[in-house]
Protein backbone atom coordinates (compact mmCIF):
# COMPACT_ATOMS: atom_id res chain seq x y z
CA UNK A 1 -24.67 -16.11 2.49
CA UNK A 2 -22.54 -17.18 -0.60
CA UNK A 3 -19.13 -16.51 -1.13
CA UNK A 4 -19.89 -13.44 -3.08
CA UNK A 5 -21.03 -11.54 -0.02
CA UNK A 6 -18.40 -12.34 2.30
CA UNK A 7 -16.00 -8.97 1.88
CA UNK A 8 -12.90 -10.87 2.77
CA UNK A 9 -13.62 -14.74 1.10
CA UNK A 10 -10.32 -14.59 -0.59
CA UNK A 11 -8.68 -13.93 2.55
CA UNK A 12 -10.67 -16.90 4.13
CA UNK A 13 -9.15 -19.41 1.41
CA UNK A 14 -5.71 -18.52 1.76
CA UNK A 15 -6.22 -19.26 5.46
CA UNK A 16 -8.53 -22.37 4.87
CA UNK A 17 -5.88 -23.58 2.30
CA UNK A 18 -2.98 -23.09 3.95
CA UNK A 19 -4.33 -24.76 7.98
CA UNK A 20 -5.50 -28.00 5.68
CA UNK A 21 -2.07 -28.13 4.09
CA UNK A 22 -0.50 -28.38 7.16
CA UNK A 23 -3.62 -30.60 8.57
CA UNK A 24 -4.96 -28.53 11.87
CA UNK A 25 -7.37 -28.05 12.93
CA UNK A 26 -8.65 -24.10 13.84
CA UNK A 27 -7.58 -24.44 17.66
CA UNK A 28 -4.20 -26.15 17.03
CA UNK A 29 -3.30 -23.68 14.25
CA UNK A 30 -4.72 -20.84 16.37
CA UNK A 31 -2.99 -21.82 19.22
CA UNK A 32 0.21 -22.12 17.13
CA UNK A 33 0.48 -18.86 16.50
CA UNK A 34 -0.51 -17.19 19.77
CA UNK A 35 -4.67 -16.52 18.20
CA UNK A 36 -7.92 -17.36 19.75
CA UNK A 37 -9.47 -20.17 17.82
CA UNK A 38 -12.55 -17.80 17.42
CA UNK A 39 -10.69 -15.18 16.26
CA UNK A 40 -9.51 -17.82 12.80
CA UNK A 41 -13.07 -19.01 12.99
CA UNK A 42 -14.19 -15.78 12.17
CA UNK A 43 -11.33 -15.00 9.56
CA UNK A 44 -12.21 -18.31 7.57
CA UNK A 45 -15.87 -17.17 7.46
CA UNK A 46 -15.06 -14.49 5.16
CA UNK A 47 -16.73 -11.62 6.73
CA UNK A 48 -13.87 -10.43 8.67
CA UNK A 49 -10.75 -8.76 7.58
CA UNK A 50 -7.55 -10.81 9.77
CA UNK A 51 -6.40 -7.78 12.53
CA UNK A 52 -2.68 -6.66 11.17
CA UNK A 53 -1.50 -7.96 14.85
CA UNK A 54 -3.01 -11.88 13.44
CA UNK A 55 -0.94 -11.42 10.60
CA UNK A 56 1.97 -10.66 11.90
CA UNK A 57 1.33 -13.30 14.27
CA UNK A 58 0.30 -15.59 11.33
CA UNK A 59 3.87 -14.41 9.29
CA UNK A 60 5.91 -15.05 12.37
CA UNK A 61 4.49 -18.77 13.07
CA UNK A 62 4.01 -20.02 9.60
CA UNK A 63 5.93 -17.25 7.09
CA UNK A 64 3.10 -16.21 5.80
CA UNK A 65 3.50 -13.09 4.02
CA UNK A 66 1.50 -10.29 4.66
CA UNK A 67 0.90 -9.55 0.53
CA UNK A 68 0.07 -13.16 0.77
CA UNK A 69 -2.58 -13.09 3.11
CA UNK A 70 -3.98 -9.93 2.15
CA UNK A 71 -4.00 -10.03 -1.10
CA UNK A 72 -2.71 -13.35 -2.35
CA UNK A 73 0.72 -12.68 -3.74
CA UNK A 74 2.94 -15.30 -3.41
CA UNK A 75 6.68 -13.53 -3.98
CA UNK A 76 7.61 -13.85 -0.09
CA UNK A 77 5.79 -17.22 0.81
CA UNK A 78 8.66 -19.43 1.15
CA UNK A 79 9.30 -21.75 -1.69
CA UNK A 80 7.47 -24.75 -0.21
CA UNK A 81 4.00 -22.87 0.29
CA UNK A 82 4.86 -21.71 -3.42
CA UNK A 83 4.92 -24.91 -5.12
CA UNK A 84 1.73 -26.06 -2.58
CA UNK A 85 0.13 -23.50 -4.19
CA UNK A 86 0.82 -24.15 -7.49
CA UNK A 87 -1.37 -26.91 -7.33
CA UNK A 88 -4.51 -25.01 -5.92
CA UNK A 89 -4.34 -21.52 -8.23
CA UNK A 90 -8.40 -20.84 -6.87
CA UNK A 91 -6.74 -19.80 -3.57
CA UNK A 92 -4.10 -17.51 -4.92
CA UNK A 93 -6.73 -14.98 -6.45
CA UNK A 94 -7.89 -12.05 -5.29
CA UNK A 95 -10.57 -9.15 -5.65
């Protein structure tokens, strides 16, 4: 399956992006914010939409935004993830 048939692949490189910045792995950054590590697995694969709950849990551990994760706007990251992400523009866009 290419990237083109996953329904959610943007949503899986904001996540991807944003767990190598920090350099977890998926059971360290899962565990981090109160997930299952299957539960990112299947969020990174692109053919699952992240629950509102693993947002929120995702906003509260790391301040990710929810317009951020959803649908890669990057007004209420904080200014640090904003100049990260500067330098990798492919991960900001959206469907």
């Amino acid at each position: 399956m290419t990237d083109g048939n996953k329904p959610f692949a943007d949503i899986a490189r904001r996540l991807k992006w944003h767990r190598s910045l920090l350099g977890l792995e998926q059971e360290e950054y899962a565990s981090r914010a109160g997930l299952k590590r299957s539960q990112l697995s299947n969020w990174e694969g692109g053919s699952s939409r992240v629950s509102i709950d693993g947002a929120l849990a995702l906003r509260r551990q790391y301040g990710l935004s929810l317009d951020f994760i959803y649908e890669g706007i990057d007004d209420a990251l904080p200014i640090s993830l904003r100049s990260a992400l500067m330098d990798s523009p492919e991960v900001k866009a959206s469907k």
